[in-house]
PDB file of N, CA and C in Angstrom:
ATOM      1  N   UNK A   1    -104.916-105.462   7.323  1.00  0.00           N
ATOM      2  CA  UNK A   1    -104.803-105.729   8.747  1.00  0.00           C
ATOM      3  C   UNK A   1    -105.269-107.152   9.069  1.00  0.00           C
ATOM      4  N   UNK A   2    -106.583-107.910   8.583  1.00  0.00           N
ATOM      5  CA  UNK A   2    -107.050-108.763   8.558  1.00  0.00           C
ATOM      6  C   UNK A   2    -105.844-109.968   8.120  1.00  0.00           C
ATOM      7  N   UNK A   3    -105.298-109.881   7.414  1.00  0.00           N
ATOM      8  CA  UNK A   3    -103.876-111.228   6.826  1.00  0.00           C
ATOM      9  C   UNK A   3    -103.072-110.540   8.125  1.00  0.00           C
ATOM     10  N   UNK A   4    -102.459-109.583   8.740  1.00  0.00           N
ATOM     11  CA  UNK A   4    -101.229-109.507   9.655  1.00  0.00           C
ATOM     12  C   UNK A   4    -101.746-110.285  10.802  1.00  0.00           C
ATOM     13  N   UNK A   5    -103.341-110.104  10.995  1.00  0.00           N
ATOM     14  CA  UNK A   5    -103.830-110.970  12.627  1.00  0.00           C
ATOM     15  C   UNK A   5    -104.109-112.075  12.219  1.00  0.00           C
ATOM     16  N   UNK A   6    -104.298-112.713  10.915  1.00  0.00           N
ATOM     17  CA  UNK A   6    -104.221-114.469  10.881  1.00  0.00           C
ATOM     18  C   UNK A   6    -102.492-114.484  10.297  1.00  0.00           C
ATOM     19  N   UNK A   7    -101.865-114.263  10.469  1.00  0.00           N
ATOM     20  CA  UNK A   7    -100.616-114.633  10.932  1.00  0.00           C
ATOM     21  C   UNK A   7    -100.086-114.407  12.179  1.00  0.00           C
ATOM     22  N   UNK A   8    -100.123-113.434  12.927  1.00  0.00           N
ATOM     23  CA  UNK A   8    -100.100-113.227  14.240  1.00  0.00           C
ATOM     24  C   UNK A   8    -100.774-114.136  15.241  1.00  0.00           C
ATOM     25  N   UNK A   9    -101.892-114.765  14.676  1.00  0.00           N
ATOM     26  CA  UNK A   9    -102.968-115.707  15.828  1.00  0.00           C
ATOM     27  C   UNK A   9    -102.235-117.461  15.923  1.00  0.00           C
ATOM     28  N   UNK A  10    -101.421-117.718  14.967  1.00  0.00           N
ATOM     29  CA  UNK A  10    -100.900-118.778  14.520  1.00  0.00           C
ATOM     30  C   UNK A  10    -100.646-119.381  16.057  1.00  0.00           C
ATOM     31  N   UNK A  11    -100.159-121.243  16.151  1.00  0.00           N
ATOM     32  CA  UNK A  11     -99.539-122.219  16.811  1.00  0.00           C
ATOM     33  C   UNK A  11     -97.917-121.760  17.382  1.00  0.00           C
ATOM     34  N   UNK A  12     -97.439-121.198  15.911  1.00  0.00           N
ATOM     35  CA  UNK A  12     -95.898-120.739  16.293  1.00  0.00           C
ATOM     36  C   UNK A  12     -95.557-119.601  16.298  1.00  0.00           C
ATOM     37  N   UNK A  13     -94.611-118.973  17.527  1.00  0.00           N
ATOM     38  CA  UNK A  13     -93.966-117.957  17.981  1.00  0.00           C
ATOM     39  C   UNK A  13     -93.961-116.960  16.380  1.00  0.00           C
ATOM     40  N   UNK A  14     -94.520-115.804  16.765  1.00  0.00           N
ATOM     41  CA  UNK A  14     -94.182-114.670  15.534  1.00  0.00           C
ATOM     42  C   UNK A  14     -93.102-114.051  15.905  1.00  0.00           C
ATOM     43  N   UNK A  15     -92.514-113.471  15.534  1.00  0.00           N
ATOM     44  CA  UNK A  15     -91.302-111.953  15.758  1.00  0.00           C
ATOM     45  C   UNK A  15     -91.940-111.221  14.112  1.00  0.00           C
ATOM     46  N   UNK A  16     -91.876-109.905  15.262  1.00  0.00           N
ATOM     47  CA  UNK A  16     -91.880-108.975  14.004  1.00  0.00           C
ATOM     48  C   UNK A  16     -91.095-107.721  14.041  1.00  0.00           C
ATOM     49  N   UNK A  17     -90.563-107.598  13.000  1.00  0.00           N
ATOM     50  CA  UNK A  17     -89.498-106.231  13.062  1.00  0.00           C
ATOM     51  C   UNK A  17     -90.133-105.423  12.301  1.00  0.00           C
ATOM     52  N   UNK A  18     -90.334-104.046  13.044  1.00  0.00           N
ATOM     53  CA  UNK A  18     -91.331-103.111  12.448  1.00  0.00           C
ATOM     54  C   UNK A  18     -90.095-101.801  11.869  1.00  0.00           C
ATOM     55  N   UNK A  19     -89.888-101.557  10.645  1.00  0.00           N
ATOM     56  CA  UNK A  19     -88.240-101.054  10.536  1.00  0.00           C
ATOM     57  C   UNK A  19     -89.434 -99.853   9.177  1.00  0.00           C
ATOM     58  N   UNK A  20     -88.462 -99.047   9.064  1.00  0.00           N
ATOM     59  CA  UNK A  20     -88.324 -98.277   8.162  1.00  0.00           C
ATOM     60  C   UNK A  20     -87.131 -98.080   7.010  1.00  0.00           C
ATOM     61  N   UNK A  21     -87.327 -97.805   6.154  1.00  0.00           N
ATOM     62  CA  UNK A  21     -86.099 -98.070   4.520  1.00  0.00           C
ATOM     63  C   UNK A  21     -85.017 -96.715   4.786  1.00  0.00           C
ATOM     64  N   UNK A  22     -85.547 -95.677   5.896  1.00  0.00           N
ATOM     65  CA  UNK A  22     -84.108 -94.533   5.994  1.00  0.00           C
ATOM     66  C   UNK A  22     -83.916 -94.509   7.203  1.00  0.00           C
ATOM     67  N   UNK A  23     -84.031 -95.499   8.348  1.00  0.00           N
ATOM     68  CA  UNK A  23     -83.785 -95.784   9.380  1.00  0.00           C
ATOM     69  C   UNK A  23     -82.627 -96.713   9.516  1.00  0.00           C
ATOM     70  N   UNK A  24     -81.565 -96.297  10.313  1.00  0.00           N
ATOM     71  CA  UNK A  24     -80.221 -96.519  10.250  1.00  0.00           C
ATOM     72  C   UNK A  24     -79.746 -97.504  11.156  1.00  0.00           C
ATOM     73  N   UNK A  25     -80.522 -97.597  12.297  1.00  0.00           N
ATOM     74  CA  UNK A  25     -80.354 -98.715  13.687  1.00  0.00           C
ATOM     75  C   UNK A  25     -81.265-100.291  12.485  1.00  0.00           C
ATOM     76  N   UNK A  26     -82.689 -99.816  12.121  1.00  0.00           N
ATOM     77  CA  UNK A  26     -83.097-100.723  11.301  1.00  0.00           C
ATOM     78  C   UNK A  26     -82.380-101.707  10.507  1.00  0.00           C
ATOM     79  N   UNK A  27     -81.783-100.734  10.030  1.00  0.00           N
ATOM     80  CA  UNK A  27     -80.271-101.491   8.983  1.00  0.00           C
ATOM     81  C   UNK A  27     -79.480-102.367   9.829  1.00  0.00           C
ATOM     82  N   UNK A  28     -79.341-101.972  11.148  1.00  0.00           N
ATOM     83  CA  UNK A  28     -78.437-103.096  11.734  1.00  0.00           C
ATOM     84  C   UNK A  28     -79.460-103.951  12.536  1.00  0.00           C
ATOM     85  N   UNK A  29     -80.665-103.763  12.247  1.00  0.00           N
ATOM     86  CA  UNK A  29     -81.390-104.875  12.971  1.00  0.00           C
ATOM     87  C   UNK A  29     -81.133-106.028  12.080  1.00  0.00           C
ATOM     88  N   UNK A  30     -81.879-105.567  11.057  1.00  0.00           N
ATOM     89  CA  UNK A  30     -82.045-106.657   9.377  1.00  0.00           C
ATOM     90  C   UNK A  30     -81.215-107.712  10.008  1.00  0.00           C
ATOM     91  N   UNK A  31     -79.778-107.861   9.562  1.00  0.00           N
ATOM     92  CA  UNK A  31     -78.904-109.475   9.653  1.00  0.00           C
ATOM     93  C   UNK A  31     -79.395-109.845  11.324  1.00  0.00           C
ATOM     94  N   UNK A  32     -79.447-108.678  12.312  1.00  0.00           N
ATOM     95  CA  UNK A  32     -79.632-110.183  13.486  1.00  0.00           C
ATOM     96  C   UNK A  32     -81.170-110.443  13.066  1.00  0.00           C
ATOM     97  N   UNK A  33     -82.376-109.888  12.807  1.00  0.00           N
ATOM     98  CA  UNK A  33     -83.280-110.937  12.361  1.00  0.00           C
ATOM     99  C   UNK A  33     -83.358-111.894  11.996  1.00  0.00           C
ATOM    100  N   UNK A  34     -82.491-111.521  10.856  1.00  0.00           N
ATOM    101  CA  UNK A  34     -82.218-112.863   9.771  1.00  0.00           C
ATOM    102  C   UNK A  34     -81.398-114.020  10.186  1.00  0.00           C
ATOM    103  N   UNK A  35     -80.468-113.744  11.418  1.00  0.00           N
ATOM    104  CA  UNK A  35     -79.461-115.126  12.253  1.00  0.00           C
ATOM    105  C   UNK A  35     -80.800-115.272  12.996  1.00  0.00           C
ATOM    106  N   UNK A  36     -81.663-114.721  13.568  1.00  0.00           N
ATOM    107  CA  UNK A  36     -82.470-115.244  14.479  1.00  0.00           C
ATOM    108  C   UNK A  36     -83.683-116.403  13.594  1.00  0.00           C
ATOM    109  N   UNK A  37     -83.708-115.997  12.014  1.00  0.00           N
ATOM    110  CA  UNK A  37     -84.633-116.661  11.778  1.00  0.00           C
ATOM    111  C   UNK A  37     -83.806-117.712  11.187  1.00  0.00           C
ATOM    112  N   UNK A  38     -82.794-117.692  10.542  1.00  0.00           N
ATOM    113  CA  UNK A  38     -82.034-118.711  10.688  1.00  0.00           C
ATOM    114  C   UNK A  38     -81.684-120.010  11.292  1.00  0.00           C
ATOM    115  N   UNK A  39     -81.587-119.334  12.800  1.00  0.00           N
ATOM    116  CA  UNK A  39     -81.249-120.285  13.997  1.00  0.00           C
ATOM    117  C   UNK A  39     -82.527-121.172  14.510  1.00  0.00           C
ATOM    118  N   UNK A  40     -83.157-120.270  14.422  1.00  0.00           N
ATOM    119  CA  UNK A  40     -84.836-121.014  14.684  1.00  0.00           C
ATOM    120  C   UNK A  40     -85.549-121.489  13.463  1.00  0.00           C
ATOM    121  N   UNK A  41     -85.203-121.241  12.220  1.00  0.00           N
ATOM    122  CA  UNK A  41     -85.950-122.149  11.291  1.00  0.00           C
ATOM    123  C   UNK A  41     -87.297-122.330  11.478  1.00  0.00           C
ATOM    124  N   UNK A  42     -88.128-123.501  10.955  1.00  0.00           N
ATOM    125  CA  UNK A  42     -89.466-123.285  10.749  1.00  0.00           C
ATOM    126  C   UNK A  42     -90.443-123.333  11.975  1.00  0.00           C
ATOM    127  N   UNK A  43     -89.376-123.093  13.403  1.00  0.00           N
ATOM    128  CA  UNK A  43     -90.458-123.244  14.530  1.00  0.00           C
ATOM    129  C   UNK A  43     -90.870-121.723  15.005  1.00  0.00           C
ATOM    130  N   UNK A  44     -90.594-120.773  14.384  1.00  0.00           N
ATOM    131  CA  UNK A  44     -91.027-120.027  14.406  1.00  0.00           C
ATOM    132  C   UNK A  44     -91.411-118.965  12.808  1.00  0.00           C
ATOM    133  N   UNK A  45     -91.905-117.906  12.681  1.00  0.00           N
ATOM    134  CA  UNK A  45     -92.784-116.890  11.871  1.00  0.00           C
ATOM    135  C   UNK A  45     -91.683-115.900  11.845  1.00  0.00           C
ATOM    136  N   UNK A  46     -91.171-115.189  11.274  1.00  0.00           N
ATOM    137  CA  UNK A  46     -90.970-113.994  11.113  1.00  0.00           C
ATOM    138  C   UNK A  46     -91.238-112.793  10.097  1.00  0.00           C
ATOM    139  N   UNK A  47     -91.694-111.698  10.545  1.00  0.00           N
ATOM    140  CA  UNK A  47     -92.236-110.742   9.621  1.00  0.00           C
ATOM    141  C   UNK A  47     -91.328-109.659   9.589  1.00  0.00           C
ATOM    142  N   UNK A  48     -91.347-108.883   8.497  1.00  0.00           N
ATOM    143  CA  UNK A  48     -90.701-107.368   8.434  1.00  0.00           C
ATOM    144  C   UNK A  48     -92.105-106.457   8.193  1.00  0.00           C
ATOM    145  N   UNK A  49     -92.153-105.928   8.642  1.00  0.00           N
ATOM    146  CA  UNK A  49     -93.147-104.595   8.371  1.00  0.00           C
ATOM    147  C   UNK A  49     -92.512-103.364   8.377  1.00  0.00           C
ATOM    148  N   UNK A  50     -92.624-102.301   7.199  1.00  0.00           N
ATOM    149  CA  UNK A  50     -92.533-101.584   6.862  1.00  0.00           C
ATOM    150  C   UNK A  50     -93.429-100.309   7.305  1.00  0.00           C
ATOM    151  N   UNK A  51     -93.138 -99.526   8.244  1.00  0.00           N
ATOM    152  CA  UNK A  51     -93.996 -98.465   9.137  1.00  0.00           C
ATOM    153  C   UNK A  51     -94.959 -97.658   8.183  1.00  0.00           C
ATOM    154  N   UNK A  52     -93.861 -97.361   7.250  1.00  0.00           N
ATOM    155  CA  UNK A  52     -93.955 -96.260   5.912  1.00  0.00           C
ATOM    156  C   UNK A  52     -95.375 -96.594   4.854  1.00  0.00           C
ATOM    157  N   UNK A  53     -95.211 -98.276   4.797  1.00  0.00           N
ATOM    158  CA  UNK A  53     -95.996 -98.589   3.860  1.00  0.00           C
ATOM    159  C   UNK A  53     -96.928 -99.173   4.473  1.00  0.00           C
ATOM    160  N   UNK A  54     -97.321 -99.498   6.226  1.00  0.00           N
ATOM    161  CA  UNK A  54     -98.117-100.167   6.547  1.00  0.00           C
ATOM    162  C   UNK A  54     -98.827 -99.055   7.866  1.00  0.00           C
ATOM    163  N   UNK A  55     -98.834 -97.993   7.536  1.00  0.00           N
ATOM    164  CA  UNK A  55     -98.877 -97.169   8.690  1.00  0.00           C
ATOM    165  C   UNK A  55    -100.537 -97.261   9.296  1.00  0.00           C
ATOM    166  N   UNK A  56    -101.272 -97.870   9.030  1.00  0.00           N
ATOM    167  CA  UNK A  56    -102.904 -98.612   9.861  1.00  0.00           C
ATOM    168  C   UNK A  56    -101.971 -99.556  10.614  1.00  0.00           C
ATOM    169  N   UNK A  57    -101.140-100.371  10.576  1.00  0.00           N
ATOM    170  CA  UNK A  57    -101.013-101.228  11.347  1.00  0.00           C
ATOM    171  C   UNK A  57     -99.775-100.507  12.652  1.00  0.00           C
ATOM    172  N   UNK A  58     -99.004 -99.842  12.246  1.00  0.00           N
ATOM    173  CA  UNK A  58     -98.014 -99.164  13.247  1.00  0.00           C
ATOM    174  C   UNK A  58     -98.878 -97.977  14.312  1.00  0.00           C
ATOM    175  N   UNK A  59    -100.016 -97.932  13.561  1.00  0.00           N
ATOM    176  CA  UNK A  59    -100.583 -96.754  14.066  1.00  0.00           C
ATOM    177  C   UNK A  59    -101.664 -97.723  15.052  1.00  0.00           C
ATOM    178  N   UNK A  60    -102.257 -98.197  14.991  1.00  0.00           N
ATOM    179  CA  UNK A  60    -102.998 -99.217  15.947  1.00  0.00           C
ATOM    180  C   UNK A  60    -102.412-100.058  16.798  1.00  0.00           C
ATOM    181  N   UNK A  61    -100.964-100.646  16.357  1.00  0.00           N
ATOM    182  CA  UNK A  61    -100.029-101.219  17.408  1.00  0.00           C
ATOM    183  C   UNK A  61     -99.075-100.217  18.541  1.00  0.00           C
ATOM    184  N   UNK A  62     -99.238 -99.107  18.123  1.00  0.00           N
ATOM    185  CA  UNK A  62     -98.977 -97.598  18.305  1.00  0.00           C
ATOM    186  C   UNK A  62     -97.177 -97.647  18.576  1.00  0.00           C
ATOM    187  N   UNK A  63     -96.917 -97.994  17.458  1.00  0.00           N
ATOM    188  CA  UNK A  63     -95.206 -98.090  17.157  1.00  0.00           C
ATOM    189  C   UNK A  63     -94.973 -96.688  16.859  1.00  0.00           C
ATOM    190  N   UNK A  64     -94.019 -96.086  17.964  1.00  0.00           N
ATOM    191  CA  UNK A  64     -93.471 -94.543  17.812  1.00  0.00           C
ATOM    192  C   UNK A  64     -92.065 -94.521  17.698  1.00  0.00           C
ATOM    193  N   UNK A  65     -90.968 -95.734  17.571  1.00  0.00           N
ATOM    194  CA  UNK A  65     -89.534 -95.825  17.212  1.00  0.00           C
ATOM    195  C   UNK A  65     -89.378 -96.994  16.300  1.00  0.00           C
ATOM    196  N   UNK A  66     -88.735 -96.825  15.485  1.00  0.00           N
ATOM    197  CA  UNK A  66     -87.898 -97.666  14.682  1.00  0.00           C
ATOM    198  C   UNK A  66     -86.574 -98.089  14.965  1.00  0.00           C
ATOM    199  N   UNK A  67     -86.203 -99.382  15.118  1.00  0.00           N
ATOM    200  CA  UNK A  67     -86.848-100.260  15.133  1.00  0.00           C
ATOM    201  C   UNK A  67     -88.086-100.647  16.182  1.00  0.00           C
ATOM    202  N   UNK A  68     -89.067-101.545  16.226  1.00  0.00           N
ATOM    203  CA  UNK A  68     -89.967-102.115  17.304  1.00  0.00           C
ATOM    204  C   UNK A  68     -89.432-103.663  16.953  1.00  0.00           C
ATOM    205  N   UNK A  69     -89.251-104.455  17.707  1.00  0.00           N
ATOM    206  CA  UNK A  69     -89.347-105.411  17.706  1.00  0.00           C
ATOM    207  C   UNK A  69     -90.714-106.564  18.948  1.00  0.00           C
ATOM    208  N   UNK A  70     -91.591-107.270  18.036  1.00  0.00           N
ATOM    209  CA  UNK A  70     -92.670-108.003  18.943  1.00  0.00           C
ATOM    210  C   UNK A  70     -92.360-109.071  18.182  1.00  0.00           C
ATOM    211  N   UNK A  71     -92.749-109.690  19.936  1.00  0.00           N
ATOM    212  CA  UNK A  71     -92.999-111.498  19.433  1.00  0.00           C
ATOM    213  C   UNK A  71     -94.513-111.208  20.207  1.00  0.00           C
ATOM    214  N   UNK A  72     -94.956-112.264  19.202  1.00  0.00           N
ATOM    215  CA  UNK A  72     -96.945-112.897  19.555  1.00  0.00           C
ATOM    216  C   UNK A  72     -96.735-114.306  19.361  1.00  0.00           C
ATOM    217  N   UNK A  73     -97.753-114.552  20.391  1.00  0.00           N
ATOM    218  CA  UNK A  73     -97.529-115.746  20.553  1.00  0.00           C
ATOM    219  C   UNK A  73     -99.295-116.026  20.600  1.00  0.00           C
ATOM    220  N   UNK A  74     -99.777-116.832  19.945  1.00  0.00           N
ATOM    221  CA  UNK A  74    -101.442-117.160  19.587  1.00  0.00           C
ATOM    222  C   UNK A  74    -102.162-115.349  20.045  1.00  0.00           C
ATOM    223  N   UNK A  75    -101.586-114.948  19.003  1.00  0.00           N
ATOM    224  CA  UNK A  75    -102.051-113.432  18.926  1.00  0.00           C
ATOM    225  C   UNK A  75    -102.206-112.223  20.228  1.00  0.00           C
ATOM    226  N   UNK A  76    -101.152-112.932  21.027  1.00  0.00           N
ATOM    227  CA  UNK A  76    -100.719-112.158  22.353  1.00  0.00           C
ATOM    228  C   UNK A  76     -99.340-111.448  22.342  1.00  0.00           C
ATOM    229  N   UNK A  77     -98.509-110.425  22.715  1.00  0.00           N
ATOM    230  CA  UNK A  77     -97.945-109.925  22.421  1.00  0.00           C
ATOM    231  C   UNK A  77     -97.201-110.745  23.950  1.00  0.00           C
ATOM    232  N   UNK A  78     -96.200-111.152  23.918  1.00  0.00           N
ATOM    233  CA  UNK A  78     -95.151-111.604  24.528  1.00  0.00           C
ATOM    234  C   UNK A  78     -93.756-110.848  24.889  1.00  0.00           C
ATOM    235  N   UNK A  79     -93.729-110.503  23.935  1.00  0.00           N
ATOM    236  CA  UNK A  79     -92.457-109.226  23.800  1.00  0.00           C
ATOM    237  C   UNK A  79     -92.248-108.189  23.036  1.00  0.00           C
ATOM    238  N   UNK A  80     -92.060-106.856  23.627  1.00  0.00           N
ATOM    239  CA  UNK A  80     -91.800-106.275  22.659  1.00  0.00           C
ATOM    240  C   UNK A  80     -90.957-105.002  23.259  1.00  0.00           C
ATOM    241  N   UNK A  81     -90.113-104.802  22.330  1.00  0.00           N
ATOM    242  CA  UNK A  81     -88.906-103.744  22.563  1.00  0.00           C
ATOM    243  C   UNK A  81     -88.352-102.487  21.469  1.00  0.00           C
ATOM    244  N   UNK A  82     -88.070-101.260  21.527  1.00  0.00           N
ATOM    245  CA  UNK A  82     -87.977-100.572  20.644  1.00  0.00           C
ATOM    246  C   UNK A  82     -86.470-100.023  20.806  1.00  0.00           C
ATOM    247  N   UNK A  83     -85.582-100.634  19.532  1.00  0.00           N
ATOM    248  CA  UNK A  83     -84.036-100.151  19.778  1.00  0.00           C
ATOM    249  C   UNK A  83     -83.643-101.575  18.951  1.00  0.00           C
ATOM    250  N   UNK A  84     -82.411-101.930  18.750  1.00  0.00           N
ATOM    251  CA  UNK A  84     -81.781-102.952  18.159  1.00  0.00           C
ATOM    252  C   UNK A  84     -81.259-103.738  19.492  1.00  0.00           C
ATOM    253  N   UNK A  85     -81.860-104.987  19.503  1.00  0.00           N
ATOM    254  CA  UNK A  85     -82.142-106.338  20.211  1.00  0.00           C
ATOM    255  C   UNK A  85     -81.119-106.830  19.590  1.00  0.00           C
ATOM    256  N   UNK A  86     -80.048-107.915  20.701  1.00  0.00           N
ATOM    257  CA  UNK A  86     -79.089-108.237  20.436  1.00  0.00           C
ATOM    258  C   UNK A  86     -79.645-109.787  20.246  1.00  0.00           C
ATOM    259  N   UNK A  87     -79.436-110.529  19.085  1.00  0.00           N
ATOM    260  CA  UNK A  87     -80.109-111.638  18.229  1.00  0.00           C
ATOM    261  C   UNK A  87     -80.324-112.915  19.372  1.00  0.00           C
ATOM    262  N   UNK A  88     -79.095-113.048  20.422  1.00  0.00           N
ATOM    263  CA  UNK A  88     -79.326-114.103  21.649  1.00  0.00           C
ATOM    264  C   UNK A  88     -80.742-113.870  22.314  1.00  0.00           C
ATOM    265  N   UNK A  89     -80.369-112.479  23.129  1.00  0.00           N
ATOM    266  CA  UNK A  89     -82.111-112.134  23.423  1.00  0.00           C
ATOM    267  C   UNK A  89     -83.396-112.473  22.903  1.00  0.00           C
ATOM    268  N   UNK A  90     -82.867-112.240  21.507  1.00  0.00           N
ATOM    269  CA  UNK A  90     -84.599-112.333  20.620  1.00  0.00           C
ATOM    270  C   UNK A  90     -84.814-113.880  20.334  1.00  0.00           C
ATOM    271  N   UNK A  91     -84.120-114.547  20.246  1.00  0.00           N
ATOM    272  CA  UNK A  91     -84.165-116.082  20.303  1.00  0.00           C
ATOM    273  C   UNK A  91     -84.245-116.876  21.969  1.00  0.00           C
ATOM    274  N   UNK A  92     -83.543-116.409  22.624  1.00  0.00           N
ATOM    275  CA  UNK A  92     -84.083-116.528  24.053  1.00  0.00           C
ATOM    276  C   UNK A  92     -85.800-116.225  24.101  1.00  0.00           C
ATOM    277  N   UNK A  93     -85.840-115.340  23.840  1.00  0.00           N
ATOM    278  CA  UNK A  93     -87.316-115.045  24.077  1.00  0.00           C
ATOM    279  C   UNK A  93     -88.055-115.920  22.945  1.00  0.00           C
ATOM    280  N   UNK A  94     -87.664-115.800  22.278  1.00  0.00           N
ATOM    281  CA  UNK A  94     -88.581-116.756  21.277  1.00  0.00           C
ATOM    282  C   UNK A  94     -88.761-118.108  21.759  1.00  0.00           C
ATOM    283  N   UNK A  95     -87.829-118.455  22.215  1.00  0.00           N
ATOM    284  CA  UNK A  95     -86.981-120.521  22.615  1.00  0.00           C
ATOM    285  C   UNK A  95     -88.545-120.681  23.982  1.00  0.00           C
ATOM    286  N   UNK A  96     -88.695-119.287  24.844  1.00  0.00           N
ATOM    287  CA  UNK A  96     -89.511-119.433  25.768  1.00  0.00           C
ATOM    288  C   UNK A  96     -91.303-120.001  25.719  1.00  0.00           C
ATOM    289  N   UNK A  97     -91.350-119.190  24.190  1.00  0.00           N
ATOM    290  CA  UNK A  97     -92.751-119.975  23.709  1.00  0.00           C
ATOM    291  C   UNK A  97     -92.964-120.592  22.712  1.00  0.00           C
ATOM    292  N   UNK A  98     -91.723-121.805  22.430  1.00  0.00           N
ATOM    293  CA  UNK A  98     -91.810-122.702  21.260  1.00  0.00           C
ATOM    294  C   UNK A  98     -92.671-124.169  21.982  1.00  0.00           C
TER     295      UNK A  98
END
């Protein structure tokens, strides 16, 4: 937990996609993450977390759907949404605290 909040506390915008490996919307999150981290390059962080294998941290952020998607911004939660985020949105929101 201690390494997810010194990455989370960082200068630049986090996104994190909180997905599971037999979760089926998850699967179609994956590529827009990946255009979102793409498009934004190194001005922002992006994480995948795994519910399954990280469940202290889903369970304290109290993630109850797969997908979750959060952006933190100097370890503040800025956004966050549970369902598959259409990749403009999540970069809109990101573009807001670069």
């Amino acid at each position: 937990m201690s390494k997810f909040n010194d990455l989370i506390t960082g200068e630049k915008p986090v996104l994190v996609d909180f997905y599971a490996q037999w979760c089926a919307p998850c699967k179609a999150t994956a590529p827009i993450v990946k255009q979102v981290a793409e498009r934004l390059g190194e001005k922002v962080v992006v994480l995948k977390v795994d519910v399954d294998k990280n469940q202290a941290i889903a369970q304290q952020l109290n993630i109850q759907g797969v997908p979750t998607l959060v952006i933190y911004k100097k370890g503040s939660i800025v956004f966050r949404r549970a369902g598959v985020t259409p990749a403009h949105e999540l970069i809109a929101e990101l573009e807001k605290h670069l």
